[in-house]
N, C-alpha and C. Protein backbone atom coordinates (compact mmCIF):
# COMPACT_ATOMS: atom_id res chain seq x y z
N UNK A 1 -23.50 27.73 13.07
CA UNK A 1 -22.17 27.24 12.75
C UNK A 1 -22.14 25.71 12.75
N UNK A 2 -22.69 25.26 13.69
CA UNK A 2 -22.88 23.66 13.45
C UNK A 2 -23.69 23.14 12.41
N UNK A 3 -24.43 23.59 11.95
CA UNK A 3 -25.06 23.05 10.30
C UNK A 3 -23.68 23.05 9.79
N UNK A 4 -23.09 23.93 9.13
CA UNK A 4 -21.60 24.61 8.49
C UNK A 4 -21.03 23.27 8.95
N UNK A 5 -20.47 22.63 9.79
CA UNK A 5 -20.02 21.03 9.95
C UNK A 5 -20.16 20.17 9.32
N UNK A 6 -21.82 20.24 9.29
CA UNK A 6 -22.57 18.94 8.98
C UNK A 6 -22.49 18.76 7.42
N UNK A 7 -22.70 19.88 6.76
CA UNK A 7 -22.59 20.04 5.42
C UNK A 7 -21.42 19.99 4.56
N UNK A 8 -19.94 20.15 5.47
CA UNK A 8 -18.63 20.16 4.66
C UNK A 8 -17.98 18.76 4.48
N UNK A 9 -17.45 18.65 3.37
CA UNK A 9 -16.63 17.81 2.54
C UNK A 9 -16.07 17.03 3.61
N UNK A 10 -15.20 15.86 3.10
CA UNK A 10 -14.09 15.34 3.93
C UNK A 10 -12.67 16.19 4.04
N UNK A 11 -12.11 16.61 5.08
CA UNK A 11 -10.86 17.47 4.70
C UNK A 11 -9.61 16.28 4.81
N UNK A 12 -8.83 16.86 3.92
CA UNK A 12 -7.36 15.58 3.93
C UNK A 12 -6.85 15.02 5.25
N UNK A 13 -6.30 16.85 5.88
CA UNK A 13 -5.03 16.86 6.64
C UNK A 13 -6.00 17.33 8.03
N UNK A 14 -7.43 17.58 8.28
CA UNK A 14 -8.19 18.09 9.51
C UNK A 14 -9.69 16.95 9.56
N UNK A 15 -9.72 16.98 10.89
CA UNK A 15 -10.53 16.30 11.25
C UNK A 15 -10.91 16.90 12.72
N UNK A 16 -12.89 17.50 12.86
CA UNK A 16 -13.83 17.71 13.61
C UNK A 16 -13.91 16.94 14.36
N UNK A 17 -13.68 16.68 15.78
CA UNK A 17 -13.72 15.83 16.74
C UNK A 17 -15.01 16.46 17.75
N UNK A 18 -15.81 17.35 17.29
CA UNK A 18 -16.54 17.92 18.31
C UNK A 18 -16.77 19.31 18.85
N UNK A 19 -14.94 19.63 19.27
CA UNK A 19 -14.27 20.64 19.99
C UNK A 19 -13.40 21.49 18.82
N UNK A 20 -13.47 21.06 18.17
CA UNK A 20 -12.44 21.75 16.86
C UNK A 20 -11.96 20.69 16.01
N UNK A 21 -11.48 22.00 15.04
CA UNK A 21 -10.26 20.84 13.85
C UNK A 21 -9.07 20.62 14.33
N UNK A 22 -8.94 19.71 14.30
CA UNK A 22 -7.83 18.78 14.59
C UNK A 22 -6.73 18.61 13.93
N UNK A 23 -5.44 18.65 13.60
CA UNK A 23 -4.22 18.25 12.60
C UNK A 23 -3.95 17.04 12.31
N UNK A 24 -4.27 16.21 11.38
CA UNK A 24 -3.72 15.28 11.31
C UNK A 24 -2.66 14.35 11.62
N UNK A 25 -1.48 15.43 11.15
CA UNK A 25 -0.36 14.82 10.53
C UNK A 25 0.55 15.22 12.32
N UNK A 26 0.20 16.44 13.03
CA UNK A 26 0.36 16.50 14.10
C UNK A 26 -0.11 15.27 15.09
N UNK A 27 -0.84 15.24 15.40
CA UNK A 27 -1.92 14.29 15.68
C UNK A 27 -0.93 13.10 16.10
N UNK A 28 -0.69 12.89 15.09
CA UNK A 28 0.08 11.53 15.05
C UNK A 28 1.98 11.41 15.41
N UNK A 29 2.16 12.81 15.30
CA UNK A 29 3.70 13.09 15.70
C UNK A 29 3.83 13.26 17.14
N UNK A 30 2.59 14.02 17.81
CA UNK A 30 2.26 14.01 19.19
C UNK A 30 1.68 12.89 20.25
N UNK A 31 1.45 11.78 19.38
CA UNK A 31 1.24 10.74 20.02
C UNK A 31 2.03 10.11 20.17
N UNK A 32 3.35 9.95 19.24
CA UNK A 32 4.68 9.09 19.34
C UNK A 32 5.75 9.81 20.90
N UNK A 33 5.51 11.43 20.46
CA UNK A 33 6.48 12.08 21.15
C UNK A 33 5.20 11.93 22.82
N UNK A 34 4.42 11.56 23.10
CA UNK A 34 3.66 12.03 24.29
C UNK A 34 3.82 10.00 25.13
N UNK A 35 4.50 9.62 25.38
CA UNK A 35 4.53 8.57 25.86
C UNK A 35 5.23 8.84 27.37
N UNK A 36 5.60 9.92 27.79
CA UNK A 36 6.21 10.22 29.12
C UNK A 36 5.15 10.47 29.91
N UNK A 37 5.08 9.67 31.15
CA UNK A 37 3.66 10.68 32.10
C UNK A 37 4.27 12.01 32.66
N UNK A 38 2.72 12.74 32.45
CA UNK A 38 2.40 13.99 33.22
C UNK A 38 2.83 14.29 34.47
N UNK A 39 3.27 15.13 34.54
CA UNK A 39 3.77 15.27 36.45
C UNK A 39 2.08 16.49 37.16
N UNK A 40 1.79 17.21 36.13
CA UNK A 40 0.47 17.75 36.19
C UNK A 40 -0.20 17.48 35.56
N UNK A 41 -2.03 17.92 36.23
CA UNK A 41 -2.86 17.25 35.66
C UNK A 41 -3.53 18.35 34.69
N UNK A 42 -4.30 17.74 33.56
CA UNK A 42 -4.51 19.20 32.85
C UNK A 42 -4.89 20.61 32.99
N UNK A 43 -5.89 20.16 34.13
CA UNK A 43 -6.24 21.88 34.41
C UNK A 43 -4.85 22.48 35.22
N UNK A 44 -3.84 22.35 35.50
CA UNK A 44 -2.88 23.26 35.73
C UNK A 44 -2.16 23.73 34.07
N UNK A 45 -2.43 22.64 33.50
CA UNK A 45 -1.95 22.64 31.95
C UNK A 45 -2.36 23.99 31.32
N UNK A 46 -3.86 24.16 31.26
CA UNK A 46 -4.35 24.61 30.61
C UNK A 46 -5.19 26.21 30.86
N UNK A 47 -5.71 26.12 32.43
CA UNK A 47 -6.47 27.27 32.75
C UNK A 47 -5.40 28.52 33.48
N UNK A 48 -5.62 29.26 34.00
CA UNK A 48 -4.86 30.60 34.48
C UNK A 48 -4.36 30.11 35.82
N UNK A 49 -4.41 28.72 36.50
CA UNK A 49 -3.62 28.67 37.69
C UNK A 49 -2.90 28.16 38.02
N UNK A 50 -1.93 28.41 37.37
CA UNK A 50 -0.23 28.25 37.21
C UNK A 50 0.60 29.23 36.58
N UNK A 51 0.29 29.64 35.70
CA UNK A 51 1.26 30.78 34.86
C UNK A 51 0.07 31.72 34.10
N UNK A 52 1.10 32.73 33.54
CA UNK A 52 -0.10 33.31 32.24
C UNK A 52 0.53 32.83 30.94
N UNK A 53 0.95 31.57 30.59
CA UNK A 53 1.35 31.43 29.61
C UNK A 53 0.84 30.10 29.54
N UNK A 54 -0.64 29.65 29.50
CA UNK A 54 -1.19 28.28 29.22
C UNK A 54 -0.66 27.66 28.09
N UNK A 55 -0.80 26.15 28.30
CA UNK A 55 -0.09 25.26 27.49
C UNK A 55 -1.74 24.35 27.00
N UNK A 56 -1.99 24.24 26.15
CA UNK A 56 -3.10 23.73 25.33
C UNK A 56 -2.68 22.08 25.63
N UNK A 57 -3.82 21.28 25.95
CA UNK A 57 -3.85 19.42 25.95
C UNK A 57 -3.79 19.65 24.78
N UNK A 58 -4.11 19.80 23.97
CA UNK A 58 -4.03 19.96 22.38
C UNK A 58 -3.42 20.61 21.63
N UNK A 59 -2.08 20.73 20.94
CA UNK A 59 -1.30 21.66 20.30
C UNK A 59 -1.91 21.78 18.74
N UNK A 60 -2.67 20.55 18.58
CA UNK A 60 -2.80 20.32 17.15
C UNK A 60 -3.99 20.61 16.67
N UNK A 61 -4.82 21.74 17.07
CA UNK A 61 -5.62 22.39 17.30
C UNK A 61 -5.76 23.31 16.52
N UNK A 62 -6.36 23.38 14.73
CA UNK A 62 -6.63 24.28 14.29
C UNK A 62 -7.17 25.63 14.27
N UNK A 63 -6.62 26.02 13.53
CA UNK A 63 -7.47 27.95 13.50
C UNK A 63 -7.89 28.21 12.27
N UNK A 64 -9.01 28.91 12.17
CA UNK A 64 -9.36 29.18 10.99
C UNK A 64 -8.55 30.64 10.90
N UNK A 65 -8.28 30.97 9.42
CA UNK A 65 -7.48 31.88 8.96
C UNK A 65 -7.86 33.24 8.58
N UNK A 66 -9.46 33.10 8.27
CA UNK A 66 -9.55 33.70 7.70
C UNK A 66 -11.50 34.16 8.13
N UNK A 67 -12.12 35.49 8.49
CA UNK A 67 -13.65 35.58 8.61
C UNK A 67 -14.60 34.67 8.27
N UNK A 68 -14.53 33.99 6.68
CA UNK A 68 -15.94 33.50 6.01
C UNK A 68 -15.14 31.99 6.53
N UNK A 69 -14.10 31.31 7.09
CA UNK A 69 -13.79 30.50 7.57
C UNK A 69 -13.85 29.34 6.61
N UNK A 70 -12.58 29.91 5.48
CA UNK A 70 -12.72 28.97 4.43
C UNK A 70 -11.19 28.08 4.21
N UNK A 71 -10.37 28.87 4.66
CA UNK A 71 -9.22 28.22 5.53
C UNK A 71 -8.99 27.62 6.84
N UNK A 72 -8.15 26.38 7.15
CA UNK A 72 -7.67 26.10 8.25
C UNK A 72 -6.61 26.02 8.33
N UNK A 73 -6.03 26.49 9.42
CA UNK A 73 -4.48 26.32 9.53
C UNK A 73 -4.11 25.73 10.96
N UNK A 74 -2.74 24.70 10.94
CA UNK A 74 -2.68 24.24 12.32
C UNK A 74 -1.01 25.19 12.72
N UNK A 75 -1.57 25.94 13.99
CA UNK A 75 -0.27 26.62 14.26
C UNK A 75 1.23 25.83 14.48
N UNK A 76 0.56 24.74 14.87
CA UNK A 76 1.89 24.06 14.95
C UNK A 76 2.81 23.45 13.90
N UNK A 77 2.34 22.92 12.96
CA UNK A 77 3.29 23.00 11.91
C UNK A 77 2.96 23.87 10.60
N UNK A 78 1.78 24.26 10.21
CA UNK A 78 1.87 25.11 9.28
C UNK A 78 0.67 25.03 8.05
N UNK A 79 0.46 23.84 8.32
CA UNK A 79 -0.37 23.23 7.69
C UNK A 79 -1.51 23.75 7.12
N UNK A 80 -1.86 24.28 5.88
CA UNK A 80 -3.20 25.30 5.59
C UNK A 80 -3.65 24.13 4.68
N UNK A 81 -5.11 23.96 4.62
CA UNK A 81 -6.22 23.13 3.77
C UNK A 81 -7.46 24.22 3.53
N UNK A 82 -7.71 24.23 2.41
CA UNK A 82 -8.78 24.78 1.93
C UNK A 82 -10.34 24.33 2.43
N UNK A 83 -11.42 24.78 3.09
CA UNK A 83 -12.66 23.98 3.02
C UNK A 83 -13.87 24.21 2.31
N UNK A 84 -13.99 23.60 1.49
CA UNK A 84 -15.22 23.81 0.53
C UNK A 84 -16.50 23.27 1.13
N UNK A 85 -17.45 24.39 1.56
CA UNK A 85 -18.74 23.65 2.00
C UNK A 85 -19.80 23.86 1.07
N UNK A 86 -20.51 22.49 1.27
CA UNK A 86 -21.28 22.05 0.32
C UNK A 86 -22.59 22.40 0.36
């Protein structure tokens, strides 16, 4: 799957940071709205010890849509981009 990275196009609206695709256009709406400090630190954020309803450091965190993983979509706003690998 990491060759599959190395080989794909530039995407518009997603960007590979490592850990996943990323949302762009989120990305940048979550950085305006995230200027309040944290009262917790992420791992209460994120792992099973606090609730069963984890909250992602990352909302803008793509999913692929689809098996042959030729779609991405970001759950948070909606956002689908096609990926053509080369």
């Amino acid at each position: 799957m990491l060759g599959a990275i190395l080989f794909m196009k530039e995407l518009n609206d997603f960007y590979n940071h490592g850990f996943g695709w990323i949302c762009r256009p989120c990305e940048r709406e979550l950085a305006v709205i995230d200027t309040k400090p944290q009262k917790h630190s992420r791992v209460f954020q994120e792992g099973e010890a606090e609730s069963r309803n984890p909250v992602l450091s990352n909302v803008a965190l793509a999913k692929w849509t689809d098996k042959t993983q030729r779609f991405l979509t970001c759950p948070r706003c909606g956002l689908t981009e096609a990926v053509e690998k080369s």
